[in-house]
Every structure is written in structure tokens, then in C-alpha cells.
N, C-alpha and C. Protein backbone atom coordinates (compact mmCIF):
# COMPACT_ATOMS: atom_id res chain seq x y z
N UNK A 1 114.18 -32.83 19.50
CA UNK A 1 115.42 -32.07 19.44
C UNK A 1 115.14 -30.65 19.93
N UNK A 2 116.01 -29.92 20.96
CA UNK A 2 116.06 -28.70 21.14
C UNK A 2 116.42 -27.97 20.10
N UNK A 3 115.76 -26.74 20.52
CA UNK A 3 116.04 -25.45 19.59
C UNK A 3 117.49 -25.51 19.71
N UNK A 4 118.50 -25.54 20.42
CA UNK A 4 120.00 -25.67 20.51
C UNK A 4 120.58 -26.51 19.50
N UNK A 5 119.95 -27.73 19.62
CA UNK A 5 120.68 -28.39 18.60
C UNK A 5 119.51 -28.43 17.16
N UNK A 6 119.04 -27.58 17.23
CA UNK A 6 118.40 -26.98 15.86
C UNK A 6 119.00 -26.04 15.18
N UNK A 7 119.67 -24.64 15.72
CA UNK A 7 120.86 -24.19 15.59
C UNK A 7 121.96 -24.58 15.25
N UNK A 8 122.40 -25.66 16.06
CA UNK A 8 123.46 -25.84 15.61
C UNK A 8 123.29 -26.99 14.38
N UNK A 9 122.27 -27.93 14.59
CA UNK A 9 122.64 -28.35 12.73
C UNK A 9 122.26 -27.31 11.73
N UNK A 10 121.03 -26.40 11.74
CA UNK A 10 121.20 -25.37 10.68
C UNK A 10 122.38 -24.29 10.42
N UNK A 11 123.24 -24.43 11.76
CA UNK A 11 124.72 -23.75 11.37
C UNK A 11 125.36 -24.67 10.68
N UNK A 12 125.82 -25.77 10.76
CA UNK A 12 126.25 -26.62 10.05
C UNK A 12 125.82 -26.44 8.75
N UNK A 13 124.78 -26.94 8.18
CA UNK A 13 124.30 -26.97 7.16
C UNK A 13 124.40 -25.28 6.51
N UNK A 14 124.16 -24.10 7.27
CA UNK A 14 124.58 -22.81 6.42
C UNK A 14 126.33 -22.71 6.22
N UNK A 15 127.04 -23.13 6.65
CA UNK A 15 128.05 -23.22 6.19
C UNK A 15 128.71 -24.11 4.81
N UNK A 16 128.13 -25.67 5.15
CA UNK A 16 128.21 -26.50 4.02
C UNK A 16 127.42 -26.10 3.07
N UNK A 17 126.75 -25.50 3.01
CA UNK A 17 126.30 -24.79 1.51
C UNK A 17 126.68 -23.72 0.89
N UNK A 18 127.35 -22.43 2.01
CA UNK A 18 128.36 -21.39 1.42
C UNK A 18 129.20 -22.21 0.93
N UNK A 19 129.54 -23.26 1.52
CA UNK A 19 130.94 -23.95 0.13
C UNK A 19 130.76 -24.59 -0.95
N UNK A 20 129.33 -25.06 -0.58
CA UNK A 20 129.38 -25.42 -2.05
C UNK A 20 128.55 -24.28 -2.91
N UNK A 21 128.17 -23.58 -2.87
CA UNK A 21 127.58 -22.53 -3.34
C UNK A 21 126.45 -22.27 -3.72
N UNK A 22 125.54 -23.69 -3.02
CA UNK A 22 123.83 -23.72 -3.23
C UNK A 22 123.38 -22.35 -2.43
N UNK A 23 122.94 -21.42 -3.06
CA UNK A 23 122.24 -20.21 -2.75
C UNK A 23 120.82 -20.73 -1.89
N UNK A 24 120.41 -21.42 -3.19
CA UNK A 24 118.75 -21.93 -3.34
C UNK A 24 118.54 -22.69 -1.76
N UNK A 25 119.55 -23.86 -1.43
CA UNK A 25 119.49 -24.63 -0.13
C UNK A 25 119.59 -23.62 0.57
N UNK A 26 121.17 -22.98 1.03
CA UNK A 26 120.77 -21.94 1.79
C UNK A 26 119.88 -20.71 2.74
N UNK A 27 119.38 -20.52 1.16
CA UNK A 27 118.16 -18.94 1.21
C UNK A 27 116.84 -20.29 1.84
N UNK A 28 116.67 -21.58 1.94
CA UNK A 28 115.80 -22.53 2.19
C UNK A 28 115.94 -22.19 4.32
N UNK A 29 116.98 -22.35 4.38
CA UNK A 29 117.40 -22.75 5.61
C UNK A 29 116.66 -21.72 6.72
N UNK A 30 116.38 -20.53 6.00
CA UNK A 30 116.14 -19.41 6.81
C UNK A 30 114.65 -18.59 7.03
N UNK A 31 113.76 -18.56 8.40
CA UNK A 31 112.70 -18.31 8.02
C UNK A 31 112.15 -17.35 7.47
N UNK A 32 111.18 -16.64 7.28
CA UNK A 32 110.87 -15.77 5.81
C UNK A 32 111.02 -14.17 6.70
N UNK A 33 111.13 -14.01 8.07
CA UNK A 33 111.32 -12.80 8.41
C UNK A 33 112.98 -12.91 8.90
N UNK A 34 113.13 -13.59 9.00
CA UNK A 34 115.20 -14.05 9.29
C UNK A 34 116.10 -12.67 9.25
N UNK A 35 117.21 -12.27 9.52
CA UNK A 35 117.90 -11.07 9.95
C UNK A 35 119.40 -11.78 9.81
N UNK A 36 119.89 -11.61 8.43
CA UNK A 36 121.64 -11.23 8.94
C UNK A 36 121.86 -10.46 8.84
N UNK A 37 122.60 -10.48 9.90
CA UNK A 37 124.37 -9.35 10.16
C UNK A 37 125.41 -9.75 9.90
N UNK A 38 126.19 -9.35 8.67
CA UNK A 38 127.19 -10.47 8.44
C UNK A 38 128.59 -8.61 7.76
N UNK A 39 128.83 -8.11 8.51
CA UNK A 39 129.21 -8.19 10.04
C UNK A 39 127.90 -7.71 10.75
N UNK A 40 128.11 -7.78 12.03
CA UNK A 40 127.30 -7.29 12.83
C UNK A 40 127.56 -5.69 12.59
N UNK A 41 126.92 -4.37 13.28
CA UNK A 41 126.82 -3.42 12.79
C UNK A 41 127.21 -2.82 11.27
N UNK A 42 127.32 -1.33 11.21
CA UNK A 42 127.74 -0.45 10.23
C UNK A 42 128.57 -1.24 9.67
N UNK A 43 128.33 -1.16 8.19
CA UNK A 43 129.21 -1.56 7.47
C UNK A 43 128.92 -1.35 5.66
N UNK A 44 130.37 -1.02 4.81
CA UNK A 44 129.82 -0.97 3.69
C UNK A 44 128.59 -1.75 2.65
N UNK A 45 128.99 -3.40 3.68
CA UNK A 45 127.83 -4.40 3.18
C UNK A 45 126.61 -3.90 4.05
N UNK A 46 126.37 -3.12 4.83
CA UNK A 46 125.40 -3.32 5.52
C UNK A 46 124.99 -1.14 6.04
N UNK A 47 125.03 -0.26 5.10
CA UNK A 47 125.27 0.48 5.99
C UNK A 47 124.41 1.29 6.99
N UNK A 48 123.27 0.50 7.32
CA UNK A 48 122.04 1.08 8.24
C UNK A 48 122.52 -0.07 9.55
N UNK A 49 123.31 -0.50 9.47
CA UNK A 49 123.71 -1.67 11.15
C UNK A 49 122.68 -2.27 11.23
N UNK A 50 121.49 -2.49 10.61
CA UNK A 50 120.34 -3.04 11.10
C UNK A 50 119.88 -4.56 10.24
N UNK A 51 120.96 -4.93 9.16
CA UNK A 51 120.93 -6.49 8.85
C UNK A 51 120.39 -6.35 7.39
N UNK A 52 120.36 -7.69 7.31
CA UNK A 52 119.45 -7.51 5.38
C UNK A 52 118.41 -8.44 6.26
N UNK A 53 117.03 -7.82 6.10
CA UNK A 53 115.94 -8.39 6.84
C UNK A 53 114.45 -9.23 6.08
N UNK A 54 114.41 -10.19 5.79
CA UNK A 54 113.56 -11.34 4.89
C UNK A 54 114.75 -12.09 3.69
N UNK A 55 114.18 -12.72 3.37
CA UNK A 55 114.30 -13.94 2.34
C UNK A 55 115.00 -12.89 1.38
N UNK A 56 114.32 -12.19 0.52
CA UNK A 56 114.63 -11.10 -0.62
C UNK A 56 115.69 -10.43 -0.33
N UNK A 57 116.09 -9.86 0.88
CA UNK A 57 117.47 -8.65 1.29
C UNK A 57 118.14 -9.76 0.94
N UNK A 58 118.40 -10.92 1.85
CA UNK A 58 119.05 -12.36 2.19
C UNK A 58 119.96 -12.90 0.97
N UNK A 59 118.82 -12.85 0.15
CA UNK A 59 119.10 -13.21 -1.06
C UNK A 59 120.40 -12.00 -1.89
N UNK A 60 119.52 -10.87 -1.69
CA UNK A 60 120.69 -9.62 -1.83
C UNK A 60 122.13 -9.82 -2.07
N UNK A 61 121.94 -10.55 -0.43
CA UNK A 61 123.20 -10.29 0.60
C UNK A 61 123.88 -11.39 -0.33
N UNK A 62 123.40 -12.77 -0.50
CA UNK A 62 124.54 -13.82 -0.94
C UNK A 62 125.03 -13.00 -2.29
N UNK A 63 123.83 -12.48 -3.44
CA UNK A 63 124.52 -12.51 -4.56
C UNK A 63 125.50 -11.08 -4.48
N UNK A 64 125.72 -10.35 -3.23
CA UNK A 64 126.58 -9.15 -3.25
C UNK A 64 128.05 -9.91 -2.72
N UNK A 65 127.41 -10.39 -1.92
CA UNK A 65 129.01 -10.77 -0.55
C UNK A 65 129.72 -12.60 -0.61
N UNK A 66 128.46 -13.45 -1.13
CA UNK A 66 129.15 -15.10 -1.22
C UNK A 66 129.03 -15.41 -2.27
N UNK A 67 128.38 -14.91 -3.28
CA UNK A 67 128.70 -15.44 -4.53
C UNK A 67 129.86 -14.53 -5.30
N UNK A 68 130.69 -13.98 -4.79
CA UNK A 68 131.47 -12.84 -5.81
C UNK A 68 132.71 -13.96 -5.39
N UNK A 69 133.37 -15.04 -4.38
CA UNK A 69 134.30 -16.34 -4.59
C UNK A 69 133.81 -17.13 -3.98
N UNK A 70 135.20 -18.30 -3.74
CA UNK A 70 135.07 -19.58 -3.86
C UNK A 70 135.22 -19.46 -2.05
N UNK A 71 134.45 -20.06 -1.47
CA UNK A 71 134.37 -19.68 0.23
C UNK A 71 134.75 -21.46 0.90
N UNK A 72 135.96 -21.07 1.54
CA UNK A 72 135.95 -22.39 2.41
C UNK A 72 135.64 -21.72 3.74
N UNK A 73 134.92 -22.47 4.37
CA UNK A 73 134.21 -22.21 5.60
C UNK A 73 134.61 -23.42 6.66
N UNK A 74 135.26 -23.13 8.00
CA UNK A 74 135.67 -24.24 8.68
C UNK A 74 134.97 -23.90 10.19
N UNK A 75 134.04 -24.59 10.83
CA UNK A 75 133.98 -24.63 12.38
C UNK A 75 134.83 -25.06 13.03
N UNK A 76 135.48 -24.38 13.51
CA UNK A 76 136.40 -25.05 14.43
C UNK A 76 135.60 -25.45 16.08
N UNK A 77 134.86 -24.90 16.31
CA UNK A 77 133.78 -25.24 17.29
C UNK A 77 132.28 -24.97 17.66
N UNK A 78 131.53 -25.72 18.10
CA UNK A 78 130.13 -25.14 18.04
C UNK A 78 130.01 -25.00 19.68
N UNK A 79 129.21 -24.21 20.21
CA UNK A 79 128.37 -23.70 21.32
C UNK A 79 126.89 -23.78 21.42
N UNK A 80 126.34 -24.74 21.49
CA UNK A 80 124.76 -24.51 21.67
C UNK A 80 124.19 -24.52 22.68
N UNK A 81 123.24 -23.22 22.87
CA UNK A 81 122.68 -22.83 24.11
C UNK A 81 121.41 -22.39 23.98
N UNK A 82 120.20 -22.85 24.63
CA UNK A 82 118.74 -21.60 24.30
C UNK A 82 118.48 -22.34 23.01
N UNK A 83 118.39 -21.13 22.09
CA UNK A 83 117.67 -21.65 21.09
C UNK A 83 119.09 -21.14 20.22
N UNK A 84 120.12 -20.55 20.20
CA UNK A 84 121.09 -19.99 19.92
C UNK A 84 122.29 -21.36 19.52
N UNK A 85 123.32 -21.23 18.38
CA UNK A 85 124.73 -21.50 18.77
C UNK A 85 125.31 -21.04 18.48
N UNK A 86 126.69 -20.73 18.61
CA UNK A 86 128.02 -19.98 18.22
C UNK A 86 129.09 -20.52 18.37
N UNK A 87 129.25 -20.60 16.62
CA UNK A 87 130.36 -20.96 16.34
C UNK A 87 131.66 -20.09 15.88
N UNK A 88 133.02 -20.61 16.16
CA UNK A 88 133.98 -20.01 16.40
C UNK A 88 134.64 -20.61 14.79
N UNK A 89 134.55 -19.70 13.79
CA UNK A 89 134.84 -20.26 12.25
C UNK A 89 136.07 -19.14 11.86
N UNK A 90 136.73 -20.62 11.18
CA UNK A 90 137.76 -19.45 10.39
C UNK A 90 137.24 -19.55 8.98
N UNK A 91 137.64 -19.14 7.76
CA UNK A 91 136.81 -18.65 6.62
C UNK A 91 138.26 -17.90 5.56
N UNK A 92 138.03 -18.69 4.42
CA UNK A 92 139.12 -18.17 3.22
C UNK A 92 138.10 -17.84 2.37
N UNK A 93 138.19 -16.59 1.54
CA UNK A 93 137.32 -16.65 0.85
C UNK A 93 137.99 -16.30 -0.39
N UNK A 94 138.28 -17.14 -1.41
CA UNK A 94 139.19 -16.81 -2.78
C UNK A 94 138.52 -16.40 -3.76
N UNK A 95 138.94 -14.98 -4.20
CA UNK A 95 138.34 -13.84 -4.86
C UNK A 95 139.02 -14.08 -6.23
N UNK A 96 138.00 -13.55 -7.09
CA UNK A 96 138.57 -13.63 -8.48
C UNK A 96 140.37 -12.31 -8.83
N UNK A 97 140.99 -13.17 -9.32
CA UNK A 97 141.98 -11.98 -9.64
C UNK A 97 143.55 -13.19 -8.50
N UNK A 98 143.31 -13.71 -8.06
CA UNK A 98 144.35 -15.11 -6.81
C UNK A 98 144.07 -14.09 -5.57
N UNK A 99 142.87 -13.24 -5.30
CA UNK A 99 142.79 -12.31 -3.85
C UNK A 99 142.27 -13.41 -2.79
N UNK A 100 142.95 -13.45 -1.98
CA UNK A 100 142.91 -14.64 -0.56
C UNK A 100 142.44 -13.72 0.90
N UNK A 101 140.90 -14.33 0.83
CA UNK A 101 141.08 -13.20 2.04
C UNK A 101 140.46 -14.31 3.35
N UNK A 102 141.39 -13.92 4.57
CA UNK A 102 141.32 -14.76 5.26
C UNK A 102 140.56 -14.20 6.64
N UNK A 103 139.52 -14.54 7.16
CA UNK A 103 139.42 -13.79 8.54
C UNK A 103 138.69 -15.31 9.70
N UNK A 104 138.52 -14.91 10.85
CA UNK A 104 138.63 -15.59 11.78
C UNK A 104 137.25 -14.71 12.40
N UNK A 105 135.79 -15.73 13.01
CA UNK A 105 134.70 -14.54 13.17
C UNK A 105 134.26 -15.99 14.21
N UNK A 106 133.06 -15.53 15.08
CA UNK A 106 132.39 -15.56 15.86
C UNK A 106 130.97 -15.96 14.96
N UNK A 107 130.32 -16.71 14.41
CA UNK A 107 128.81 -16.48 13.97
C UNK A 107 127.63 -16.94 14.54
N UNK A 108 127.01 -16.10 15.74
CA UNK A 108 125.84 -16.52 16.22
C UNK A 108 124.52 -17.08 15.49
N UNK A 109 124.08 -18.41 15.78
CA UNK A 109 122.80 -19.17 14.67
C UNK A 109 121.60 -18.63 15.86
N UNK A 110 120.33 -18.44 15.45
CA UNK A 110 119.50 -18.53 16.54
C UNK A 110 118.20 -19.23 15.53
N UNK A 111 117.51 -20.75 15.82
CA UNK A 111 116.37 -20.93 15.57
C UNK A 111 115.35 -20.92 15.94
N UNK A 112 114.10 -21.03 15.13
CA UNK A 112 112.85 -21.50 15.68
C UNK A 112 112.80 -22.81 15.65
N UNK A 113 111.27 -23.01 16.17
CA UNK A 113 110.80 -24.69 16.59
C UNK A 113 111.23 -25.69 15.36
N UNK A 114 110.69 -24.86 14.33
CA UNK A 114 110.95 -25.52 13.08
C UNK A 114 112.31 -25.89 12.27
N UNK A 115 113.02 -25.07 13.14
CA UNK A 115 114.74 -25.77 12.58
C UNK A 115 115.37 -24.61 11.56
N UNK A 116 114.43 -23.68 11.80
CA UNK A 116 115.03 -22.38 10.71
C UNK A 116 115.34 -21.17 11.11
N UNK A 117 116.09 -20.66 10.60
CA UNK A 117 117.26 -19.83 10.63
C UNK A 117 116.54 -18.49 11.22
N UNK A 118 116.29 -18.10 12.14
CA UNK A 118 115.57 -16.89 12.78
C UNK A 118 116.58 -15.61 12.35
N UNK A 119 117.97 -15.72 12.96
CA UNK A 119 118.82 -14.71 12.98
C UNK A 119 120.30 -15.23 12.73
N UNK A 120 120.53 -14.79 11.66
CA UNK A 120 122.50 -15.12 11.50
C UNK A 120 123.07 -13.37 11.66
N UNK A 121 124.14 -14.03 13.19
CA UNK A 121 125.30 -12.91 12.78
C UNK A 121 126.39 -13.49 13.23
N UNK A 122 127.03 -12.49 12.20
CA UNK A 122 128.60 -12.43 12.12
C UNK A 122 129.25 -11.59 12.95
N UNK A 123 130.29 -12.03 13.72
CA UNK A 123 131.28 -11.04 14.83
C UNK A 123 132.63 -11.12 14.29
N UNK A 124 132.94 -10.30 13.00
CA UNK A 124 134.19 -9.86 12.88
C UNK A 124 134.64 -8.49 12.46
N UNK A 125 136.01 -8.06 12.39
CA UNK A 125 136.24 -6.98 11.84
C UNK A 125 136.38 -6.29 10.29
N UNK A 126 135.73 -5.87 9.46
CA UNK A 126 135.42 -5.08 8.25
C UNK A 126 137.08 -4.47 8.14
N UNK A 127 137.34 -3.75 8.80
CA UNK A 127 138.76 -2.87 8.89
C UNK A 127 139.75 -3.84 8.79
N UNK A 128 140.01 -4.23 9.40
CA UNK A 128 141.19 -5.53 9.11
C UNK A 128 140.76 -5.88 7.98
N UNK A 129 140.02 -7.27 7.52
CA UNK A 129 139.67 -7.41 6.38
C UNK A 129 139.94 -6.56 5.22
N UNK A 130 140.07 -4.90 5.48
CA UNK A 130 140.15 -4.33 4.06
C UNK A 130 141.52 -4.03 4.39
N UNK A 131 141.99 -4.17 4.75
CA UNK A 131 144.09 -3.86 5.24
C UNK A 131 144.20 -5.01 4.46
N UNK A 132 143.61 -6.22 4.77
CA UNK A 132 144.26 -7.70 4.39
C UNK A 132 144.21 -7.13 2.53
N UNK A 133 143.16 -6.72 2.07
CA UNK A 133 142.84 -6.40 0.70
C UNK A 133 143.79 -5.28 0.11
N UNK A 134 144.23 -4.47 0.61
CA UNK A 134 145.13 -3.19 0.23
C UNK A 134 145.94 -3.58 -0.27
């Protein structure tokens, strides 16, 4: 199997586990120097633009940003190319309190040989998202 479609089943599989809410599978999927951007640059989740970088930030990141609701996660298409795929996902994420927040993102997968998660990012907008919340 190509690195392409190594990507793209470990995108698969990082999504089906934000829904169901296995952290543990997840934080598995990704190799031990791994890099998300979830969004890509500056951001209150993120505010050095430069990612949550190893296993430990990673971990950070879920219990700040995917474990606070209930996340349906949908591909509506995959792209695999290189060692890269990108998928085109829409995403509800239902917040405690009935807060529905809905956005529509871009998330580039990139693996190694081994089928693990080198680099996750996210391509959406932070600003919108907090209008949707206001």
C-alpha cells in the first residue's frame, strides 16, 4: 500500500474515532513527533501558528478542543496524493449548554511508511466559527 492510501485510511480512521471519542485510538494513530494544526495558523487554540507538536501537546489539543462535545465528523470526499490526503469534511460539533457549531474545513492527512499520522491540518475559519457562537 502507498503512503497515499496510508493517509487516507489513517484519515478515515482519525475521524471515526473523534466520533466516537476514543482519545487513546486516536493519540495511537499519530507518530511520536506528529504536528497538528487544527486550524492551520494563529489561533486562540493555537496561538504561536506553529501546531501542538508530539504525542503530549496532541494529547493537549484533544482534551482542550474534542473532548469539550459530541463531534459528528462527515467526509464528504477524500484526495490521495504523495504521501498526503485531503479531505473535504463537514463537522457538527454539539457543545454542552444545545450550542451547535457547524463548520465546513479542508483537513490535510500526511503519512509515514508505517501508516502514521506525520502531520494533521485543518483549513478553516476561527472567525466565522466564533460569529456562529455569539
Amino acid at each position: 500500500m502507498g503512503n497515499a492510501q496510508l493517509a487516507l485510511a489513517a484519515s478515515r480512521l482519525s475521524g471515526q474515532y473523534v466520533e466516537q471519542g476514543s482519545k487513546a485510538a486516536w493519540l495511537d494513530l499519530f507518530a511520536e513527533d506528529a504536528c497538528v494544526q487544527d486550524p492551520v495558523g494563529k489561533s486562540p487554540l493555537d496561538p504561536s501558528g506553529l501546531g501542538h507538536i508530539g504525542k503530549a501537546a496532541i494529547a493537549d489539543f484533544w482534551d482542550m478542543v474534542i473532548a469539550a462535545g459530541d463531534i459528528e465528523f462527515t467526509i464528504m470526499s477524500s484526495h490521495p496524493a504523495g504521501d498526503e490526503c485531503a479531505n473535504v469534511v463537514k463537522m457538527v460539533n454539539n457543545l454542552p449548554g444545545d450550542i451547535k457549531m457547524e463548520l465546513d474545513m479542508v483537513v490535510v492527512y500526511t503519512a509515514n511508511g508505517d501508516g502514521k499520522i506525520t502531520s494533521l491540518k485543518a483549513y478553516w475559519d476561527f472567525d466565522a466559527v466564533q460569529q456562529q457562537l455569539s
